[in-house]
PDB file of N, CA and C in Angstrom:
ATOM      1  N   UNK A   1     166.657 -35.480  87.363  1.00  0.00           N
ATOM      2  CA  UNK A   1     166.049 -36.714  87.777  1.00  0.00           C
ATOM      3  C   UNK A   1     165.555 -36.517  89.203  1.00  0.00           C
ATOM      4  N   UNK A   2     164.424 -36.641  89.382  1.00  0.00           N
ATOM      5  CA  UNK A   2     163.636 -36.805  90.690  1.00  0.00           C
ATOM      6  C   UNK A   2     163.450 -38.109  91.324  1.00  0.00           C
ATOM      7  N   UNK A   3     163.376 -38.154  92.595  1.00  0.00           N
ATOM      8  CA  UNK A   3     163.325 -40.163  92.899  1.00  0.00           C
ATOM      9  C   UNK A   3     162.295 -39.687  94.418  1.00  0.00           C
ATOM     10  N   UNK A   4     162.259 -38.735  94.976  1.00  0.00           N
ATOM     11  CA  UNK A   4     162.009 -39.270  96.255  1.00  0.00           C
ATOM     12  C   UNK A   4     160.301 -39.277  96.395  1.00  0.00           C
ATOM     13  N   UNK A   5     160.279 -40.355  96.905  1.00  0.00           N
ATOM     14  CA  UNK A   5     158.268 -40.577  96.963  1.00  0.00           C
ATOM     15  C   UNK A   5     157.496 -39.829  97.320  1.00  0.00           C
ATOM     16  N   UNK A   6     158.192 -38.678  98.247  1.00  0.00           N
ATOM     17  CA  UNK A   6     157.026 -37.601  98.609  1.00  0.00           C
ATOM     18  C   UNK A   6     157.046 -36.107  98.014  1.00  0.00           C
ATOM     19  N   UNK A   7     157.129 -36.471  96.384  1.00  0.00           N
ATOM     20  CA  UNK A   7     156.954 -35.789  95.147  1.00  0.00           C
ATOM     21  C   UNK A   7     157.154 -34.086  95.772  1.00  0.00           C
ATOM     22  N   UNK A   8     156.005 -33.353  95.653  1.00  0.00           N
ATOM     23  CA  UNK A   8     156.705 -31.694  95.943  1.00  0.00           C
ATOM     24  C   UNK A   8     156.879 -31.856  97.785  1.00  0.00           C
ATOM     25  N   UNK A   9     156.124 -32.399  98.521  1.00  0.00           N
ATOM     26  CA  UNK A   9     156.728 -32.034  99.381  1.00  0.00           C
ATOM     27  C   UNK A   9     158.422 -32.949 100.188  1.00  0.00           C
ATOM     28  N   UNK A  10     158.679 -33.200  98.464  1.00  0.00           N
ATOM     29  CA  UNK A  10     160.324 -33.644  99.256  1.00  0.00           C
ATOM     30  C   UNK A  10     161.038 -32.350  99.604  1.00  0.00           C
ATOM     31  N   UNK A  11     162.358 -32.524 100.550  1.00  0.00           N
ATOM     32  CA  UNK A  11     163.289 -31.298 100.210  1.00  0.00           C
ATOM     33  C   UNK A  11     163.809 -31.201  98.722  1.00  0.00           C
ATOM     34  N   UNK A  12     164.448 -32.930  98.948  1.00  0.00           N
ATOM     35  CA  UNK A  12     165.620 -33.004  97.633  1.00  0.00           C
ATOM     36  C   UNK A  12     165.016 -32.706  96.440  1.00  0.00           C
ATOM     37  N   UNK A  13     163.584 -33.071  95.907  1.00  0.00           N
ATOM     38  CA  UNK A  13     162.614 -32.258  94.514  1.00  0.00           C
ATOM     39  C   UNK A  13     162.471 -31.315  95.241  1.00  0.00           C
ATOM     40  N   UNK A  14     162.274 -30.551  96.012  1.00  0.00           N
ATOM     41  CA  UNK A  14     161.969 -28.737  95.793  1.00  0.00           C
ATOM     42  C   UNK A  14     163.301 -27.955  95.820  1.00  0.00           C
ATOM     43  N   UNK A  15     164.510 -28.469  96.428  1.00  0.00           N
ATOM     44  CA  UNK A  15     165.927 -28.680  95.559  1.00  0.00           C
ATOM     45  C   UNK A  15     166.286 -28.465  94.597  1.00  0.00           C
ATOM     46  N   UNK A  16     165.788 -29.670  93.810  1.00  0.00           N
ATOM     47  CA  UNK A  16     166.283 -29.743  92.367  1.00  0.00           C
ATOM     48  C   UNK A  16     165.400 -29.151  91.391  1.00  0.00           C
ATOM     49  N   UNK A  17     164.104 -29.074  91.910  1.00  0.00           N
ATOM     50  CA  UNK A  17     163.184 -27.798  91.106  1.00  0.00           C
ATOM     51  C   UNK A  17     164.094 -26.266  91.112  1.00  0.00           C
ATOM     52  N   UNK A  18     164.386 -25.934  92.133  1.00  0.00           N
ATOM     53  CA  UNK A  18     165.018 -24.587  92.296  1.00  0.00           C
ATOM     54  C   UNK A  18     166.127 -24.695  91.457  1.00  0.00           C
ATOM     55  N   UNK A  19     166.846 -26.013  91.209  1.00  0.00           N
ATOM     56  CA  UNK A  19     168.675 -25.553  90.379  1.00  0.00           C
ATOM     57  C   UNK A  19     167.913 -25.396  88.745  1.00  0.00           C
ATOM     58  N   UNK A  20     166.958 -26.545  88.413  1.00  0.00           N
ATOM     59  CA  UNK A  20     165.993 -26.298  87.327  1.00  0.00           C
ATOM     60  C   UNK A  20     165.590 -24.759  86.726  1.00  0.00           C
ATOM     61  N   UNK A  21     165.064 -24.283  87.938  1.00  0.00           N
ATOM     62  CA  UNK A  21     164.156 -23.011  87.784  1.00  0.00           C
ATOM     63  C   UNK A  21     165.508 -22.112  87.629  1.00  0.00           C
ATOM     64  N   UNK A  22     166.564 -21.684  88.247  1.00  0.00           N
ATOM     65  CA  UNK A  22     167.854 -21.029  87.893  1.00  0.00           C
ATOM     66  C   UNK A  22     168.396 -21.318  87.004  1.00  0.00           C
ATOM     67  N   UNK A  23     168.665 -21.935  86.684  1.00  0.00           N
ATOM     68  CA  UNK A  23     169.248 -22.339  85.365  1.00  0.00           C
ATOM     69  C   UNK A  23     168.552 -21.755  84.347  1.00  0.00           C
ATOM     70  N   UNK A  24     167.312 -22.083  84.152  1.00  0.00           N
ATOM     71  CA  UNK A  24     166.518 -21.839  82.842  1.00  0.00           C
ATOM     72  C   UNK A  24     166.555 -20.160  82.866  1.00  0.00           C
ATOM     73  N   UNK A  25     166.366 -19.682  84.365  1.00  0.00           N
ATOM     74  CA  UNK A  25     166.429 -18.463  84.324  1.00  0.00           C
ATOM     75  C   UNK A  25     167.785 -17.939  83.958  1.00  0.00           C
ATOM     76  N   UNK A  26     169.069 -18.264  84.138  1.00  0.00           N
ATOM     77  CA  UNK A  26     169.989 -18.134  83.604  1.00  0.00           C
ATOM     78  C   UNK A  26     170.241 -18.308  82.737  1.00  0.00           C
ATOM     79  N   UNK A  27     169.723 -19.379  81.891  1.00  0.00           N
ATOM     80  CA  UNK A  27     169.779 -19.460  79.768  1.00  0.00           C
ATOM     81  C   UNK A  27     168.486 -19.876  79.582  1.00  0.00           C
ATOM     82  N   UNK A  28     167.623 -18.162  79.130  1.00  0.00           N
ATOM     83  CA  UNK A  28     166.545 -18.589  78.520  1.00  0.00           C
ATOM     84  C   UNK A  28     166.431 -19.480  77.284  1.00  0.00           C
ATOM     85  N   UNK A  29     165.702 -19.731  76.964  1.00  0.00           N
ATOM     86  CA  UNK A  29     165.431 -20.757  75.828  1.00  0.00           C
ATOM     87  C   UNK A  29     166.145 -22.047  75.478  1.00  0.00           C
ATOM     88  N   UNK A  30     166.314 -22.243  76.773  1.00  0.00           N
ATOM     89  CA  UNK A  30     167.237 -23.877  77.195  1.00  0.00           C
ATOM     90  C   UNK A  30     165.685 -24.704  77.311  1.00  0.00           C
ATOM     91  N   UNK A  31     166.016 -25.776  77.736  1.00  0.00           N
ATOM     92  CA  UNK A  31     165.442 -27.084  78.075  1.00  0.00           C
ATOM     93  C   UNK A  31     165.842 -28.157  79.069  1.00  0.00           C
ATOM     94  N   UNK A  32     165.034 -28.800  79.589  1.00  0.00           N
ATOM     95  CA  UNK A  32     165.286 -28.994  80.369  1.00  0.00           C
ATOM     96  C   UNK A  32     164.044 -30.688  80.627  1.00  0.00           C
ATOM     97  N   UNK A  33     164.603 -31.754  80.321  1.00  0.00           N
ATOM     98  CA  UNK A  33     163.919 -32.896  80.615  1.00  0.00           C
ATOM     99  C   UNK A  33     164.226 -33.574  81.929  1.00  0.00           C
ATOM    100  N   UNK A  34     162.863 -33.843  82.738  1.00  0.00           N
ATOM    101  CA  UNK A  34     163.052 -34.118  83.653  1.00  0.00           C
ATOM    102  C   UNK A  34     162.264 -35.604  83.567  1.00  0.00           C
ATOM    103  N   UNK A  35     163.031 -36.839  84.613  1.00  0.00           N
ATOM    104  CA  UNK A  35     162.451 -37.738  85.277  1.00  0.00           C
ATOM    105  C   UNK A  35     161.998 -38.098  86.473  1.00  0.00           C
ATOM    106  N   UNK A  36     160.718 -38.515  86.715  1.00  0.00           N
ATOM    107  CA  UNK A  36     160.906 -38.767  88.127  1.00  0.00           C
ATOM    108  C   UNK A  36     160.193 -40.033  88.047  1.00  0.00           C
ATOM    109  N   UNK A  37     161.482 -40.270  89.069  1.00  0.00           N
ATOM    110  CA  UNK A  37     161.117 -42.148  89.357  1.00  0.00           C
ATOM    111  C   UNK A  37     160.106 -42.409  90.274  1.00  0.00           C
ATOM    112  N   UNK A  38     159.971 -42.028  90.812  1.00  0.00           N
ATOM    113  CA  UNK A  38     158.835 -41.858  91.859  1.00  0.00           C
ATOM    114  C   UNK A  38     157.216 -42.230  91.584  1.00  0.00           C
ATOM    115  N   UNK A  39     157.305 -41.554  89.929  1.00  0.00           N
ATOM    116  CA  UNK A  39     155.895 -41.916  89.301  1.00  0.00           C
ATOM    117  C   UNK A  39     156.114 -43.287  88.136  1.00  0.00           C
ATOM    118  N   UNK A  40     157.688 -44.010  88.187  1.00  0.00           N
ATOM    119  CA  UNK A  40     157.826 -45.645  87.443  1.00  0.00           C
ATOM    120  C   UNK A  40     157.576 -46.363  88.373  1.00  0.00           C
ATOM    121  N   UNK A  41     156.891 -47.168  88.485  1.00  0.00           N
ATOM    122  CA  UNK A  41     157.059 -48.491  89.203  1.00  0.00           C
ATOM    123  C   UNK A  41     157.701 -49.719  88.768  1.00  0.00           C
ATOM    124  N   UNK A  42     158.780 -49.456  89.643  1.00  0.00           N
ATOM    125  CA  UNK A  42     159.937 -50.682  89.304  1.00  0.00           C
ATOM    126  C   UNK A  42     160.058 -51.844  90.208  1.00  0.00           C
ATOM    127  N   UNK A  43     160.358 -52.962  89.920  1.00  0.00           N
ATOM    128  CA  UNK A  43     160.444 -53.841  90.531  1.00  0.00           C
ATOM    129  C   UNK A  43     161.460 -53.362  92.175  1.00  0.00           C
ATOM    130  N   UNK A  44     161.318 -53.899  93.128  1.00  0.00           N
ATOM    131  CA  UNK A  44     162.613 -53.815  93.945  1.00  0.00           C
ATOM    132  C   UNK A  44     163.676 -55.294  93.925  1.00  0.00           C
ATOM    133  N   UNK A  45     164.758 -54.042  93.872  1.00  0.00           N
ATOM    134  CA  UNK A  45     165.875 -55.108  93.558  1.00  0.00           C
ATOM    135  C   UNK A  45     166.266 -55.579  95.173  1.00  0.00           C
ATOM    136  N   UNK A  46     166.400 -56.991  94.901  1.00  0.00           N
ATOM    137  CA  UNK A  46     166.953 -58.266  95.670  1.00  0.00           C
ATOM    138  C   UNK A  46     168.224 -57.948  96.589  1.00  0.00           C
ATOM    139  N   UNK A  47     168.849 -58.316  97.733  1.00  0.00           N
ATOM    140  CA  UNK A  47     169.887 -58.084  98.130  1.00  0.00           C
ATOM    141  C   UNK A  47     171.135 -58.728  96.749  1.00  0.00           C
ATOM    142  N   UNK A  48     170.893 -60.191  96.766  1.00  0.00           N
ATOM    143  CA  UNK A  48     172.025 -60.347  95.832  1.00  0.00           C
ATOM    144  C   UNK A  48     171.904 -59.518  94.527  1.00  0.00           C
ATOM    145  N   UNK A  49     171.083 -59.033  93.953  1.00  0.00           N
ATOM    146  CA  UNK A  49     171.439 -57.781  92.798  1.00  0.00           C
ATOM    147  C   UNK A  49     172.112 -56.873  93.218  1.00  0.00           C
ATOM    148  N   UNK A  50     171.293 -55.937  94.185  1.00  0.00           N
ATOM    149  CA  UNK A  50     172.176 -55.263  94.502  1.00  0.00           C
ATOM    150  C   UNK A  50     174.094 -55.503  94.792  1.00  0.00           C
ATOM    151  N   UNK A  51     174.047 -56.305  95.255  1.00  0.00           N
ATOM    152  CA  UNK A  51     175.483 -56.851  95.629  1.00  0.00           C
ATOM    153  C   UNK A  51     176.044 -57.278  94.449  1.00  0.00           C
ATOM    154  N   UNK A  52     175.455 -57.736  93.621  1.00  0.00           N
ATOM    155  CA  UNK A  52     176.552 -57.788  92.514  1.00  0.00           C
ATOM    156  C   UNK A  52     176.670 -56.428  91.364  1.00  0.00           C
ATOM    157  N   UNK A  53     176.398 -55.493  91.902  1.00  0.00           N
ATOM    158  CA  UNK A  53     176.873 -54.038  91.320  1.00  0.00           C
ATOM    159  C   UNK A  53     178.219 -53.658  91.791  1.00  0.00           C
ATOM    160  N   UNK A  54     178.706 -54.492  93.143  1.00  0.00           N
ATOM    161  CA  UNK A  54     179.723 -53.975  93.869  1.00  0.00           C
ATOM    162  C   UNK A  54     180.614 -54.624  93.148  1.00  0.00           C
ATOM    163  N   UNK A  55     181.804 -53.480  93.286  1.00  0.00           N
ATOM    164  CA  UNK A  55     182.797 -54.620  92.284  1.00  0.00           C
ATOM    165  C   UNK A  55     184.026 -55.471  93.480  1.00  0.00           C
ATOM    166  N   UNK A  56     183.306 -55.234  94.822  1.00  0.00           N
ATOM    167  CA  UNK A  56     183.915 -56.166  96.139  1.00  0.00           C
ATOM    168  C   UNK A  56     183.372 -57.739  95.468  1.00  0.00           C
ATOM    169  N   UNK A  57     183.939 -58.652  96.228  1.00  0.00           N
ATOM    170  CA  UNK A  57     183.044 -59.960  95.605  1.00  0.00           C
ATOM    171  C   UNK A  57     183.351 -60.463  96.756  1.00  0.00           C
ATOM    172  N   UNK A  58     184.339 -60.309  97.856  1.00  0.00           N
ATOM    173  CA  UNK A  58     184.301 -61.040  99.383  1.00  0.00           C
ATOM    174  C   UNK A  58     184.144 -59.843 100.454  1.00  0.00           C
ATOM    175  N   UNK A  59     183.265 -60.176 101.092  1.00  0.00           N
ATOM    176  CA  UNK A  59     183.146 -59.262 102.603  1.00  0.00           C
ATOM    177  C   UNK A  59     184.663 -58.834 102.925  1.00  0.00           C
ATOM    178  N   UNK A  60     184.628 -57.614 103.322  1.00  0.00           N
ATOM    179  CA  UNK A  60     186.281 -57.593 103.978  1.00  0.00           C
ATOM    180  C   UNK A  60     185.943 -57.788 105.238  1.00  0.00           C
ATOM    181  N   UNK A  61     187.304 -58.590 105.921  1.00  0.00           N
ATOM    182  CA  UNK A  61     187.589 -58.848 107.230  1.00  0.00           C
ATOM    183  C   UNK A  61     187.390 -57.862 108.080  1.00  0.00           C
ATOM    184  N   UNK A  62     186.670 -58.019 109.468  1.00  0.00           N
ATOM    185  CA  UNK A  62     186.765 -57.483 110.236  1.00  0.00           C
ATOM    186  C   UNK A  62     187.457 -58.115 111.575  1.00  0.00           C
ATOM    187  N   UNK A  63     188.027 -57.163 111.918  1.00  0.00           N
ATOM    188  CA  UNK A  63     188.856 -57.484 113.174  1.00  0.00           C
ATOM    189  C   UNK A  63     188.250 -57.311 114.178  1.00  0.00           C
ATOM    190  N   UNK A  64     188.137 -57.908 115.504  1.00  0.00           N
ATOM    191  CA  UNK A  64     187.821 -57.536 116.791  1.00  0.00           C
ATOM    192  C   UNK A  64     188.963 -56.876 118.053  1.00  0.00           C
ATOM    193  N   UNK A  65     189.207 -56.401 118.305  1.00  0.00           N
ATOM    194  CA  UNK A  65     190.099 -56.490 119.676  1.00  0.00           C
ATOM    195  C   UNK A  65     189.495 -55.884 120.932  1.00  0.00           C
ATOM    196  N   UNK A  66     189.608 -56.847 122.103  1.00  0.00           N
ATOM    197  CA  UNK A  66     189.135 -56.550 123.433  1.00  0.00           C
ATOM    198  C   UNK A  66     190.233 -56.243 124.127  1.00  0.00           C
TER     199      UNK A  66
END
């Protein structure tokens, strides 16, 4: 799975192209399906979505001391 927006010239895709490219070279006649999110256009998720993935449901306390 690929995600980052600046397609080959990310690090993390020319990265994960390379564990791709070893691998296959290590078991020929494998396969290998790839996604990249980068080319879906998805909605962006909301702060409260995001936040309800967390399985926190109250802020934890923070303390101050001076």
């Amino acid at each position: 799975m690929f995600s980052a927006p600046r397609g080959a010239a990310s690090y993390s895709n020319q990265l994960g192209q390379a564990i791709v490219d070893q691998l296959l070279a290590a078991h020929p006649g494998s396969t290998v399906q790839t996604i990249d999110l980068s080319e879906q256009h998805y909605p962006h998720l909301s702060a409260a979505q995001l936040n309800s993935f967390s399985r926190r449901k109250k802020p934890a306390p923070v303390s101050i001391t001076t």
